[in-house]
Protein backbone atom coordinates (compact mmCIF):
# COMPACT_ATOMS: atom_id res chain seq x y z
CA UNK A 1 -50.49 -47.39 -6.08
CA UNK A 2 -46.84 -47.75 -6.38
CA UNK A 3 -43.38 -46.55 -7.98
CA UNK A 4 -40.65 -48.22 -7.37
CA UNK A 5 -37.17 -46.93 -8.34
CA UNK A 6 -34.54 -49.35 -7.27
CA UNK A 7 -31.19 -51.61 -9.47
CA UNK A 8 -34.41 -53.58 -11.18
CA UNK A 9 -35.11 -50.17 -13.19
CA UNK A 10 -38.42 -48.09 -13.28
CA UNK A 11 -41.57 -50.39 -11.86
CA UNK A 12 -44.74 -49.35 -10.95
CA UNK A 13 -48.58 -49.97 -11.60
CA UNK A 14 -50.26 -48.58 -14.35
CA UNK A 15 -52.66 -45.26 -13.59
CA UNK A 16 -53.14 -43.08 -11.01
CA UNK A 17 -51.25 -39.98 -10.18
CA UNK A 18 -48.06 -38.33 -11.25
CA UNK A 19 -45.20 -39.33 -9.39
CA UNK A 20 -46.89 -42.36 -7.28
CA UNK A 21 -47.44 -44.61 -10.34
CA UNK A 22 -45.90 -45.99 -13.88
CA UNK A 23 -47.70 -43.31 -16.29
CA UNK A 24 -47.50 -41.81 -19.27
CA UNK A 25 -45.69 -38.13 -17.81
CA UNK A 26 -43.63 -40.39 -15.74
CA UNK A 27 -42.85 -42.84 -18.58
CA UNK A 28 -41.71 -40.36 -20.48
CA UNK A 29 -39.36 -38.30 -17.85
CA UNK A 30 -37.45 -41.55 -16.94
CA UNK A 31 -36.85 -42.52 -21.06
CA UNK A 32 -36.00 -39.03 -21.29
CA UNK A 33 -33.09 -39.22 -18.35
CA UNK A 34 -32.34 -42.33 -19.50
CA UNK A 35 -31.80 -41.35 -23.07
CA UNK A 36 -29.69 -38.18 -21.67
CA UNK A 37 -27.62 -40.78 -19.50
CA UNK A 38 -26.75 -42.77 -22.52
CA UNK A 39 -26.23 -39.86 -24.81
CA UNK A 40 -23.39 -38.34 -22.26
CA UNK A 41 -22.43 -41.26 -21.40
CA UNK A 42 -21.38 -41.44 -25.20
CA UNK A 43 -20.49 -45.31 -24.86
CA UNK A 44 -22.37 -45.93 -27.78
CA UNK A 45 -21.96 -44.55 -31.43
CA UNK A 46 -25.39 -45.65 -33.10
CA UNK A 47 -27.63 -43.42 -32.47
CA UNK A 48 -30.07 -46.10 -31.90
CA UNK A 49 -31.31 -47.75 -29.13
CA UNK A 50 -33.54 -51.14 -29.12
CA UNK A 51 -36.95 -51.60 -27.36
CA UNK A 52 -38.96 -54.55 -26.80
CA UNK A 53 -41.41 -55.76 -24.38
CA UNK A 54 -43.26 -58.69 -22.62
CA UNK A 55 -47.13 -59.35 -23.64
CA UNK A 56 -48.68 -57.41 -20.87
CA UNK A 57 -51.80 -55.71 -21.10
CA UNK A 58 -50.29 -52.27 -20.77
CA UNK A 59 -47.32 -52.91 -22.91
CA UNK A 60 -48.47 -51.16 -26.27
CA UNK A 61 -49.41 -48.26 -24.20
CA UNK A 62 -45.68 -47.89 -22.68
CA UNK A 63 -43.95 -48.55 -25.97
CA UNK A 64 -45.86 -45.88 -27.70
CA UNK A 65 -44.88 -43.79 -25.15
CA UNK A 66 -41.32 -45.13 -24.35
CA UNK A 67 -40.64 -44.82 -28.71
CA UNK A 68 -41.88 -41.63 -29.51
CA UNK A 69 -39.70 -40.32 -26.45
CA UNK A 70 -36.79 -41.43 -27.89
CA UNK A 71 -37.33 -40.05 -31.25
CA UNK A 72 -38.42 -36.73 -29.47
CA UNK A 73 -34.59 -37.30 -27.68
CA UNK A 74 -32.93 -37.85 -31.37
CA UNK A 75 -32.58 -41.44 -30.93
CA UNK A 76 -33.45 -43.88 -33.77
CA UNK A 77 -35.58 -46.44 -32.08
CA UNK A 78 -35.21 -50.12 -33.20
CA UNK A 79 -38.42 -51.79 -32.25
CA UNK A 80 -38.15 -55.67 -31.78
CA UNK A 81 -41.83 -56.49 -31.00
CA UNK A 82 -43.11 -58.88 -29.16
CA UNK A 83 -40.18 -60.23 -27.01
CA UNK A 84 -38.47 -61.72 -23.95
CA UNK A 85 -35.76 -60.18 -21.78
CA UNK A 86 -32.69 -62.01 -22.87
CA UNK A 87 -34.19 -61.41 -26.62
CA UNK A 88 -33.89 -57.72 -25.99
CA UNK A 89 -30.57 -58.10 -24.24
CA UNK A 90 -29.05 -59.95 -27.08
CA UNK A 91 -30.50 -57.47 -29.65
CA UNK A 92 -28.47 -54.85 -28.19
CA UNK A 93 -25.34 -56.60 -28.52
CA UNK A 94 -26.33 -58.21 -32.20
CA UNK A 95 -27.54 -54.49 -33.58
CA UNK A 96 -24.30 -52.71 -32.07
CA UNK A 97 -27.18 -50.14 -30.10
CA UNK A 98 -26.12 -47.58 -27.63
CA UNK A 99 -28.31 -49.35 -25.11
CA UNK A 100 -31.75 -50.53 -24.94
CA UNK A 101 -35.59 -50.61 -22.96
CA UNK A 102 -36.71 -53.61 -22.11
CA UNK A 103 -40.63 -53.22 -21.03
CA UNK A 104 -41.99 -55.52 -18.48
CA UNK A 105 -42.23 -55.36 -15.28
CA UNK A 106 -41.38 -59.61 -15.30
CA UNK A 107 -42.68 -61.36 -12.33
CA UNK A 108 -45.03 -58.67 -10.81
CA UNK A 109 -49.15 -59.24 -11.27
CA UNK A 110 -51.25 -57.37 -14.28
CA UNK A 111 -51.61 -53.92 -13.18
CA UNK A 112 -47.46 -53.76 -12.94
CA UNK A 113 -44.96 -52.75 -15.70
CA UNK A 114 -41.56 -51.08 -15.77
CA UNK A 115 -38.60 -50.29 -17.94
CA UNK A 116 -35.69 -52.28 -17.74
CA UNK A 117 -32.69 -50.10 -18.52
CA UNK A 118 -29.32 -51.67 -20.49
CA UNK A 119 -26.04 -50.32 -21.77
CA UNK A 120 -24.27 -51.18 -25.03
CA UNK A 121 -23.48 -54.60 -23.72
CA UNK A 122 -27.12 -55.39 -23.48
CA UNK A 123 -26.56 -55.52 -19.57
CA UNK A 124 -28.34 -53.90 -16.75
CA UNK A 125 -27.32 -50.71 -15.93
CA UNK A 126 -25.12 -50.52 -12.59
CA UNK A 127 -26.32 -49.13 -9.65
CA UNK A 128 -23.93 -46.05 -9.73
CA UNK A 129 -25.20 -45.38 -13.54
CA UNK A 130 -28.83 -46.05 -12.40
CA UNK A 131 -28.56 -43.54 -9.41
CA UNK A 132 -27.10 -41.41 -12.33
CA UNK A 133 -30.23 -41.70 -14.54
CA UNK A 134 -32.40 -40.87 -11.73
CA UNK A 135 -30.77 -37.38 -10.65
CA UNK A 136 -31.15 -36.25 -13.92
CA UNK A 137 -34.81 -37.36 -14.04
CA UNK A 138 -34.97 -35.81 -10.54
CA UNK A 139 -33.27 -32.43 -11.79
CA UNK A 140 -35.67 -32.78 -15.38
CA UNK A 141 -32.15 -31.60 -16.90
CA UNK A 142 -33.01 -32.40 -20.58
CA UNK A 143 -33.16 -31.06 -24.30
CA UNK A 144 -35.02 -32.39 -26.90
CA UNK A 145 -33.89 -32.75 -30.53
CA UNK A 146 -34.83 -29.80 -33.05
CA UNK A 147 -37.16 -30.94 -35.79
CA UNK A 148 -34.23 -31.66 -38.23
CA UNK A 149 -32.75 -34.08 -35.46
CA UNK A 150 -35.67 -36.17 -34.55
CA UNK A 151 -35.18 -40.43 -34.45
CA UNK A 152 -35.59 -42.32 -36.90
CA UNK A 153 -38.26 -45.74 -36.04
CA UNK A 154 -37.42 -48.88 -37.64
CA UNK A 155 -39.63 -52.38 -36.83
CA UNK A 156 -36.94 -55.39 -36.87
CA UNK A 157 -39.01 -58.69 -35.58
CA UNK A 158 -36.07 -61.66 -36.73
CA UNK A 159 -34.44 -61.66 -33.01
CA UNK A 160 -36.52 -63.97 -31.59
CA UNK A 161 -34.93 -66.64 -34.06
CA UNK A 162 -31.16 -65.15 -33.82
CA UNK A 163 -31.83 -65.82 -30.18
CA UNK A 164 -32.94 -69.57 -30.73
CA UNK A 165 -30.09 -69.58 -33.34
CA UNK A 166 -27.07 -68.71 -31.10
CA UNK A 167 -29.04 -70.74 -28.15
CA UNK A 168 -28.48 -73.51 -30.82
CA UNK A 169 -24.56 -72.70 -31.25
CA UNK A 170 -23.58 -72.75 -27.45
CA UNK A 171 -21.01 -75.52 -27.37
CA UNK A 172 -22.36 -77.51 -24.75
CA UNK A 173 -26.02 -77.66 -26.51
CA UNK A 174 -26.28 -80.77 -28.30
CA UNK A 175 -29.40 -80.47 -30.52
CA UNK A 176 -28.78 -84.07 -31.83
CA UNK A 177 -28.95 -85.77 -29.04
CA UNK A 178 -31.85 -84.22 -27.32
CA UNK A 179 -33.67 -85.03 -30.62
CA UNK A 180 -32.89 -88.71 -30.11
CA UNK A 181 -34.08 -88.75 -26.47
CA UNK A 182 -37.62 -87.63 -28.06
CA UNK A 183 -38.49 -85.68 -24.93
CA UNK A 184 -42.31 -84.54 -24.46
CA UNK A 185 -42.95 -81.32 -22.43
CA UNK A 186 -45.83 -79.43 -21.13
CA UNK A 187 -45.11 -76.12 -20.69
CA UNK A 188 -46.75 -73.14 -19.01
CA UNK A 189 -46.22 -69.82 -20.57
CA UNK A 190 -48.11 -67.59 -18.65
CA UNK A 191 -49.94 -65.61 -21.47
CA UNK A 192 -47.29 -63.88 -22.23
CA UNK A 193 -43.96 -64.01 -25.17
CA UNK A 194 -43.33 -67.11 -24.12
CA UNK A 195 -45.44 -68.41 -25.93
CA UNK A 196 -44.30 -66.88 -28.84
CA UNK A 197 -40.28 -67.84 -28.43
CA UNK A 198 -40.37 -70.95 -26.73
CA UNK A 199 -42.80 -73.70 -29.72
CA UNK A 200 -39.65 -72.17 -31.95
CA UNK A 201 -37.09 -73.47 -29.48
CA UNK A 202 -38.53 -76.84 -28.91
CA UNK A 203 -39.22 -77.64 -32.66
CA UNK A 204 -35.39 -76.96 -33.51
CA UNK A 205 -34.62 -78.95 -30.62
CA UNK A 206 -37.14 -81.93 -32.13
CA UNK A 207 -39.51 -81.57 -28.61
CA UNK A 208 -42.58 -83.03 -28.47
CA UNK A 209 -44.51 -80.25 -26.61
CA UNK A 210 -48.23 -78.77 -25.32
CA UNK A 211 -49.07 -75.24 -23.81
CA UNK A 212 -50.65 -74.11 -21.19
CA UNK A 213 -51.42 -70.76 -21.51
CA UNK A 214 -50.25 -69.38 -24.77
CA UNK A 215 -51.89 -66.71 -25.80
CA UNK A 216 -49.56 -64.08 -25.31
CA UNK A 217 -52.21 -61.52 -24.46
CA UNK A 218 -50.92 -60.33 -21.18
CA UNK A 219 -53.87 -61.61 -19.03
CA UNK A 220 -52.25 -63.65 -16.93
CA UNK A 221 -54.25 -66.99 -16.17
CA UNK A 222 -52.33 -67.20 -12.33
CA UNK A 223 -50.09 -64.89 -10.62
CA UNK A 224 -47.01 -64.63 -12.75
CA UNK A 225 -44.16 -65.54 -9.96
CA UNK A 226 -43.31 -69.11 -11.04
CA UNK A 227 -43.63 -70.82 -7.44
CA UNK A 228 -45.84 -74.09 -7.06
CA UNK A 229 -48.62 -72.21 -5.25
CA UNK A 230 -49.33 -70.63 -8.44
CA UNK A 231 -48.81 -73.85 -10.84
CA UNK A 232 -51.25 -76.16 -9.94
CA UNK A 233 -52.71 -76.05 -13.34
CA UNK A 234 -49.58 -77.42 -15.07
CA UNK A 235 -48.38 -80.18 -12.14
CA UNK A 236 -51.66 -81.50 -12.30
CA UNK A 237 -50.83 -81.95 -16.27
CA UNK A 238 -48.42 -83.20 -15.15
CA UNK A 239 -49.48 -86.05 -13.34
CA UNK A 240 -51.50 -87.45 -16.69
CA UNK A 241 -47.83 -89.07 -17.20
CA UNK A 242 -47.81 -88.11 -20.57
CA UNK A 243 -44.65 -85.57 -20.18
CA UNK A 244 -40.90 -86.18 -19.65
CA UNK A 245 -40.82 -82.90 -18.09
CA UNK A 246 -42.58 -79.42 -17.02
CA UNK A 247 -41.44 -76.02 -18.36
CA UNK A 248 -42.59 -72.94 -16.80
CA UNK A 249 -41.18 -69.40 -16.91
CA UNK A 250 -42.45 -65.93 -16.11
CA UNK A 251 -44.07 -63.05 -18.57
CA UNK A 252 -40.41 -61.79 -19.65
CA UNK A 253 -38.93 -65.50 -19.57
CA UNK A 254 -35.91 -65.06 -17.41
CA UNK A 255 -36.80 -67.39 -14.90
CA UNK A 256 -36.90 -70.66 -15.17
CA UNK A 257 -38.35 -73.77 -13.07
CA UNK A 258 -38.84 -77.23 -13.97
CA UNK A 259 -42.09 -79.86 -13.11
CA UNK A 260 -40.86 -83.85 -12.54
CA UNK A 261 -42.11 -86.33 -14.82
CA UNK A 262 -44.55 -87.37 -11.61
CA UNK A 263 -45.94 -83.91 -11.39
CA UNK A 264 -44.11 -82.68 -8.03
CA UNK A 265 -41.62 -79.63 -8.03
CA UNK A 266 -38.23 -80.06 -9.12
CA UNK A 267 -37.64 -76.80 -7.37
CA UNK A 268 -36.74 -73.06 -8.59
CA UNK A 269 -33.54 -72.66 -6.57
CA UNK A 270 -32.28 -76.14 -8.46
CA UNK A 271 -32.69 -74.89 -11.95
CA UNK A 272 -29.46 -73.27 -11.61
CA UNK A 273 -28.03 -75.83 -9.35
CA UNK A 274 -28.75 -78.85 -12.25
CA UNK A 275 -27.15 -76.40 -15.21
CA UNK A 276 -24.77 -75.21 -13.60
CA UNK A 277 -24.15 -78.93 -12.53
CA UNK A 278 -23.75 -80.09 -16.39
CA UNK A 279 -22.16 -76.99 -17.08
CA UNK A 280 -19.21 -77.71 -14.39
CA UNK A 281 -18.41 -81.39 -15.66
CA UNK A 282 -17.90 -80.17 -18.76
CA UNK A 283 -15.81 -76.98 -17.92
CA UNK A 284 -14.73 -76.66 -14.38
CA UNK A 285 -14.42 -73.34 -12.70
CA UNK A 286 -16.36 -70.67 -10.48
CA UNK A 287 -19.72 -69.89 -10.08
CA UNK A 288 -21.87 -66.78 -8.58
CA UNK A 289 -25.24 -66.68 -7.11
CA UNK A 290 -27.18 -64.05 -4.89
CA UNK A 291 -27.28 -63.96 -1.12
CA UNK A 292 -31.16 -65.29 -1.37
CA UNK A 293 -30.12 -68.66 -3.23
CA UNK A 294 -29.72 -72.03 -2.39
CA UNK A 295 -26.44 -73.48 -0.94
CA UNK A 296 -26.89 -76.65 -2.88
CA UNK A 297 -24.53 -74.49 -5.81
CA UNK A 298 -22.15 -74.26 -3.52
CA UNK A 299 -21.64 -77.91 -2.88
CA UNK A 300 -21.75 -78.49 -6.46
CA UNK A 301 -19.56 -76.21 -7.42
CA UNK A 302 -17.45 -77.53 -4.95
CA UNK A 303 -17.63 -80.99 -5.89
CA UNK A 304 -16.15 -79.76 -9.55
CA UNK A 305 -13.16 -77.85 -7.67
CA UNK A 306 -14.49 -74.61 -8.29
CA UNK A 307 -15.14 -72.02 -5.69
CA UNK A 308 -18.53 -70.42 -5.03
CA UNK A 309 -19.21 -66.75 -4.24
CA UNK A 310 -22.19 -65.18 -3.10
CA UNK A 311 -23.24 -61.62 -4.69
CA UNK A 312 -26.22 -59.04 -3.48
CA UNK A 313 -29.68 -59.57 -4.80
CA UNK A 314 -30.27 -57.93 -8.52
CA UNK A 315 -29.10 -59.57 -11.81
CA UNK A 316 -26.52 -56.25 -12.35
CA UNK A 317 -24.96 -57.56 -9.11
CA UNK A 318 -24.59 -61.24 -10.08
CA UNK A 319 -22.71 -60.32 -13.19
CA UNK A 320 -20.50 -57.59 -11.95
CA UNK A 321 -19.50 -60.79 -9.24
CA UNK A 322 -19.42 -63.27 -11.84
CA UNK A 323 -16.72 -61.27 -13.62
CA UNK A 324 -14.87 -60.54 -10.88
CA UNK A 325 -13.94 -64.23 -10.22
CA UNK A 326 -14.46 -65.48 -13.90
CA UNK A 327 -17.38 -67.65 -13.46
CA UNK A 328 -18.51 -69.98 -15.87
CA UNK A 329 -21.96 -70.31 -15.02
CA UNK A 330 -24.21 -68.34 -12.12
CA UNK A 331 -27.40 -67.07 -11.42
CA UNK A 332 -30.11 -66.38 -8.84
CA UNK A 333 -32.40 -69.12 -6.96
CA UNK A 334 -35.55 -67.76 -8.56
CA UNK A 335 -34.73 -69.66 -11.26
CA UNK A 336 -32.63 -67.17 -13.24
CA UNK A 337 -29.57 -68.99 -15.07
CA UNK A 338 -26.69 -66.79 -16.53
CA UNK A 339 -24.64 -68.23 -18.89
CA UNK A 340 -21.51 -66.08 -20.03
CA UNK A 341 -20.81 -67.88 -23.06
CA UNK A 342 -24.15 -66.88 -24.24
CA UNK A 343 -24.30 -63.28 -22.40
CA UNK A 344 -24.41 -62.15 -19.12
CA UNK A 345 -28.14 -61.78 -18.52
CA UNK A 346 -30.60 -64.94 -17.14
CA UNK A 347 -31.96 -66.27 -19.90
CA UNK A 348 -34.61 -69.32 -19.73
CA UNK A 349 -33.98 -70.24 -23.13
CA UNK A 350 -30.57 -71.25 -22.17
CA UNK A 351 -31.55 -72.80 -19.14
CA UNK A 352 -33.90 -74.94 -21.33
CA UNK A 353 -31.31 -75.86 -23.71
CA UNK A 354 -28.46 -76.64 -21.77
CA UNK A 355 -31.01 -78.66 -19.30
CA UNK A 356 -32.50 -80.67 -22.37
CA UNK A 357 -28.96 -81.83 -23.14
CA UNK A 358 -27.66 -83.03 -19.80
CA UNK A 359 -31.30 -84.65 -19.21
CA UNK A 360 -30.95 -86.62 -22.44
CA UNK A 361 -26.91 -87.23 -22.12
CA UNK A 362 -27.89 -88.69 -18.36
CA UNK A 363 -31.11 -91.02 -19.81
CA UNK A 364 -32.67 -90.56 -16.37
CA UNK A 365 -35.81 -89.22 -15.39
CA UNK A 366 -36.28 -85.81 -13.71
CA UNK A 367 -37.20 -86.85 -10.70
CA UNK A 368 -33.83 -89.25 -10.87
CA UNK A 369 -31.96 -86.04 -11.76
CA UNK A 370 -33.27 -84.26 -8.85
CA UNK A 371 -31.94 -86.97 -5.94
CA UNK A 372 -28.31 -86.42 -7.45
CA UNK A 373 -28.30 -82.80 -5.84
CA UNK A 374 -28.11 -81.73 -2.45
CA UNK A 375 -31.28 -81.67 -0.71
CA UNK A 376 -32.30 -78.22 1.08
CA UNK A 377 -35.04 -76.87 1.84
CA UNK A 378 -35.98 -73.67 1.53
CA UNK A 379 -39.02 -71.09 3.03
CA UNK A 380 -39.84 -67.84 0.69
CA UNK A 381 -41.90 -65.90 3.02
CA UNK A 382 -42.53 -61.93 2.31
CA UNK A 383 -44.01 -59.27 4.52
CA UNK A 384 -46.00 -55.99 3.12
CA UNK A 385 -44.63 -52.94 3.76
CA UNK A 386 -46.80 -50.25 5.49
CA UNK A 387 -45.62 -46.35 4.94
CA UNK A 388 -44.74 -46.04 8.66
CA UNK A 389 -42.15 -49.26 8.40
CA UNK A 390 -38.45 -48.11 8.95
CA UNK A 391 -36.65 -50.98 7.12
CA UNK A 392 -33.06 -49.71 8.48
CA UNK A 393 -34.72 -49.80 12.31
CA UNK A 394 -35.66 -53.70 11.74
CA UNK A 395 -31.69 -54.42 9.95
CA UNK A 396 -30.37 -52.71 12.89
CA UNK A 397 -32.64 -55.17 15.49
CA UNK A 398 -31.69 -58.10 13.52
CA UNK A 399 -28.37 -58.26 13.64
CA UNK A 400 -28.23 -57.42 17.57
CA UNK A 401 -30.33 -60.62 18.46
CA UNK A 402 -27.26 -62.67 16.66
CA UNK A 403 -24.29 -60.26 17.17
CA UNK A 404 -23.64 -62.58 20.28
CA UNK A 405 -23.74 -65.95 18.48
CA UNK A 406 -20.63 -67.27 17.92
CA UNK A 407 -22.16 -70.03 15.44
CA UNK A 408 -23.87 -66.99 13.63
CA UNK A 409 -22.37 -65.39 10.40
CA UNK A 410 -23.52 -61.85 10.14
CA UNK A 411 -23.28 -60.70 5.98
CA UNK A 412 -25.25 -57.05 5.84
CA UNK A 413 -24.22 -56.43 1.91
CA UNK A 414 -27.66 -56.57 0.93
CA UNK A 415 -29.99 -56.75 3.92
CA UNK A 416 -29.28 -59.14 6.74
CA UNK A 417 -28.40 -62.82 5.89
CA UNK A 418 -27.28 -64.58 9.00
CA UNK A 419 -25.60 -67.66 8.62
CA UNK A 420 -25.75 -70.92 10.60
CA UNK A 421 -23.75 -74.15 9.89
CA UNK A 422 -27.04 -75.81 9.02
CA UNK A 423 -28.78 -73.23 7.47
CA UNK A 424 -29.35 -69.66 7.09
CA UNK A 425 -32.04 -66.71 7.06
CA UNK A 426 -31.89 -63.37 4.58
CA UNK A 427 -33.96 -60.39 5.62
CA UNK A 428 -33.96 -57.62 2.98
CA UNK A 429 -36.03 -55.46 1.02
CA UNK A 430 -36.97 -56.07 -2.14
CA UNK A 431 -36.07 -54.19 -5.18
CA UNK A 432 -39.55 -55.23 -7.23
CA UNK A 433 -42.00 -54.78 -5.05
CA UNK A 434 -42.95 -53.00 -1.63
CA UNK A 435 -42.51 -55.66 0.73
CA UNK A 436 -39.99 -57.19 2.88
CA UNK A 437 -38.22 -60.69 1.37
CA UNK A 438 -37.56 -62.80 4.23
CA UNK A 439 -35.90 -66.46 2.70
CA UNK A 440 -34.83 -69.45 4.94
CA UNK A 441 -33.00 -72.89 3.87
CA UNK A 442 -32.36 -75.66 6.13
CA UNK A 443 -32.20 -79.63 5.75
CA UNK A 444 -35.99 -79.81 6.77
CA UNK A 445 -38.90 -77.25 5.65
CA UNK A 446 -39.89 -77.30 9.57
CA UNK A 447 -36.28 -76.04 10.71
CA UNK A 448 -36.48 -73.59 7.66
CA UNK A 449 -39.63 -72.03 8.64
CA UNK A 450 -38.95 -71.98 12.30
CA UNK A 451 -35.75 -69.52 11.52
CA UNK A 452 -37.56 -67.68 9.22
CA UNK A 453 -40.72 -66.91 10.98
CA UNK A 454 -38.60 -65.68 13.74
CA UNK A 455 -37.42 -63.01 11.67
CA UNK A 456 -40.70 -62.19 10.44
CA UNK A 457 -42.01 -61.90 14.18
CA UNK A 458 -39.27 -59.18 14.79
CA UNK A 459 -41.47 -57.34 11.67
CA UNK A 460 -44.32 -57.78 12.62
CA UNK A 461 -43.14 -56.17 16.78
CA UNK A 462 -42.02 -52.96 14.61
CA UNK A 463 -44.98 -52.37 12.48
CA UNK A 464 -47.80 -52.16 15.41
């Protein structure tokens, strides 16, 4: 059983004991420290703070839980429903909230959930405010409202449309002419709200569509990381030839990857590259992604005349970097696609939108689209993590065997990435889960996976 307290918020597995696990006494000390963070914080003047949550299983039990805390903290609690990340984010902003709880623990199988924390922007929190949050849940240094003080709860379930709505509005959406390209999708919505949100999405846009997977009951029909091990179901759909495209994203629907007409992978890490792709021709400038993406952005951006930089794993860190250097469009490789004239947060109903339009401007086929980009390959391998592995002993190790290297760029911002002139290798430990990410990209998957399992031996020589 695990708890995990890391820049991706509060995630653990539901059950178990006190302290090791995502339960109800825990549940409610983090939404209490939370709620204490905000409330000193004082960024917010509201009194009200949003919560919403993916379809898993254990989600009604958490937002009981997560709600009546917040009214027990004197917080009127604005309860969206049923709904995906970016929903949530954007309810923030639209509802002027002092922040907001976003319940899902996205990716991560069944028996996971977490809370999501977000400021008044409807942005993650930063990793100084998170480290903030968890001192006072570590000191327990709260104080409830009296019983003339307690929150207020209010049910609000019309931001799922104003989503689709200002999805609709982005400038460089063009509803009309993805209508006249009369697209056909399959889509693959894990069980989960995206089932729910996305139907709405593709009707305004005038998609022909089927689901796989729709019920959003939270009992997930494949492990919820969208990868093609796990979507064999939808790319053998796929391969009926009945679809223009492939649609799947995860239980909270902030990633995003796409299928080929043909039924083969147009790849996770090139959701963002295609975007942001469309998004550069149309309005030149810079772009961010995380150390673990692909370095195909890169070369687009640079084809546009922008300049690429490269930010630390976790969403929070993206944006603070895309700010920095005024990106237009950025992301991560897992498919996550942040779009600033929308908000900074990924968001796959963005992704789908602005995709749709450059697909139907181009009048090519997917697997057309696909050849345009720079072809990498790239090797996601992971490692478990035992209680006797010493993550800062295997950093240290890594960076001696290429400290010597003169073709070898050392980066240790987040992890180890070491950097070659034709490809690279990131070692670093996750912030979702308790393993060890090890990711590899080269011009073949051979030369990709030799790199990369080289690190992983050094791993595996610690551990015994």
């Amino acid at each position: 059983m695990t708890l995990i307290k890391s820049i991706s918020g509060i995630r653990g597995t539901i059950g178990g004991h006190t302290g090791d696990t995502l339960n109800p006494l825990d549940i409610v000390k983090f939404t209490t420290a939370y709620a204490t963070f905000i409330r000193r914080k004082g960024q917010g003047t509201s009194n009200k703070i949003v919560v919403g949550r993916d379809a898993r299983i254990s989600g009604e039990m958490v937002k009981n839980v997560v709600c009546g805390t917040l009214m027990g903290m004197g917080y009127d609690v604005l309860n969206i429903g049923l709904a995906t990340t970016p929903t949530t984010e954007l309810a923030v902003r639209m509802s002027g909230a002092d922040g907001g709880i976003i319940i899902t623990a996205s990716h991560n199988p069944r028996q996971w959930n977490a809370l999501k924390l977000l400021n008044c922007e409807g942005e993650f929190l930063t990793a100084a405010d998170g480290a903030e949050v968890l001192a006072i849940a570590e000191r327990e240094d709260f104080e409830y409202a009296d019983v003339d003080h307690l929150g207020k709860y209010i049910e609000d379930n019309s931001f799922n449309q104003r989503h689709i709505d200002s999805v609709l509005a982005l400038s460089l959406v063009d509803a009309d002419v993805v209508r006249q390209a009369r697209f056909t999708v399959c889509v693959d919505s894990i069980n989960s709200v995206g089932g729910i949100i996305l139907p709405k999405l593709l009707e305004r846009l005038g998609v022909g569509f089927k689901f796989l997977n729709s019920e959003a009951n939270g009992d997930f029909a494949h492990n919820p990381e969208p990868l093609e091990k796990n979507l064999q179901g939808i790319m053998d759909e796929m391969r009926s030839g009945r679809y223009d495209l492939g649609i799947v994203v995860d239980p909270d629907v902030d990633r995003l990857a796409f299928i080929c007409e043909d039924g083969r992978m147009f790849g996770e890490e090139y959701t963002l590259v295609s975007v942001a792709d469309y998004v550069l021709s149309n309005t030149p400038g810079n772009t961010v992604s995380n150390l673990s993406s692909t370095r195909a952005l890169r070369d687009v951006t640079q084809k546009h005349g922008g300049s690429y930089t490269a930010a630390a794993v976790g969403e929070v860190n993206v944006t603070t970097k895309m700010k920095e250097v005024n990106a237009v469009i950025g992301g991560e490789g897992n498919g996550g696609v942040i779009y600033p004239e929308s908000h900074y947060g990924r968001d796959a109903l963005v992704g789908i939108a602005l995709f749709l339009t450059a697909l139907a401007k181009k009048g090519c086929k997917v697997s057309e689209l696909r050849k345009t980009f720079p072809d990498y390959q790239i090797a996601k391998n992971r490692i478990d993590l035992t209680p006797d592995t010493d993550v800062d002993a295997i950093l240290i190790k890594v960076k001696e065997m290429f400290a010597q290297d003169p073709t070898a760029q050392v980066n240790d911002i987040d992890g180890v990435k070491i950097d070659f002139p034709d490809r690279w290798v990131h070692l670093r430990k996750s912030n979702t889960e308790p393993i060890i990410r090890v990711y590899s990209e080269a011009s073949t998957m051979e030369a990709a996976d030799e790199i990369g399992k080289r690190l992983m031996q050094v791993v595996y020589d610690m551990q015994k």
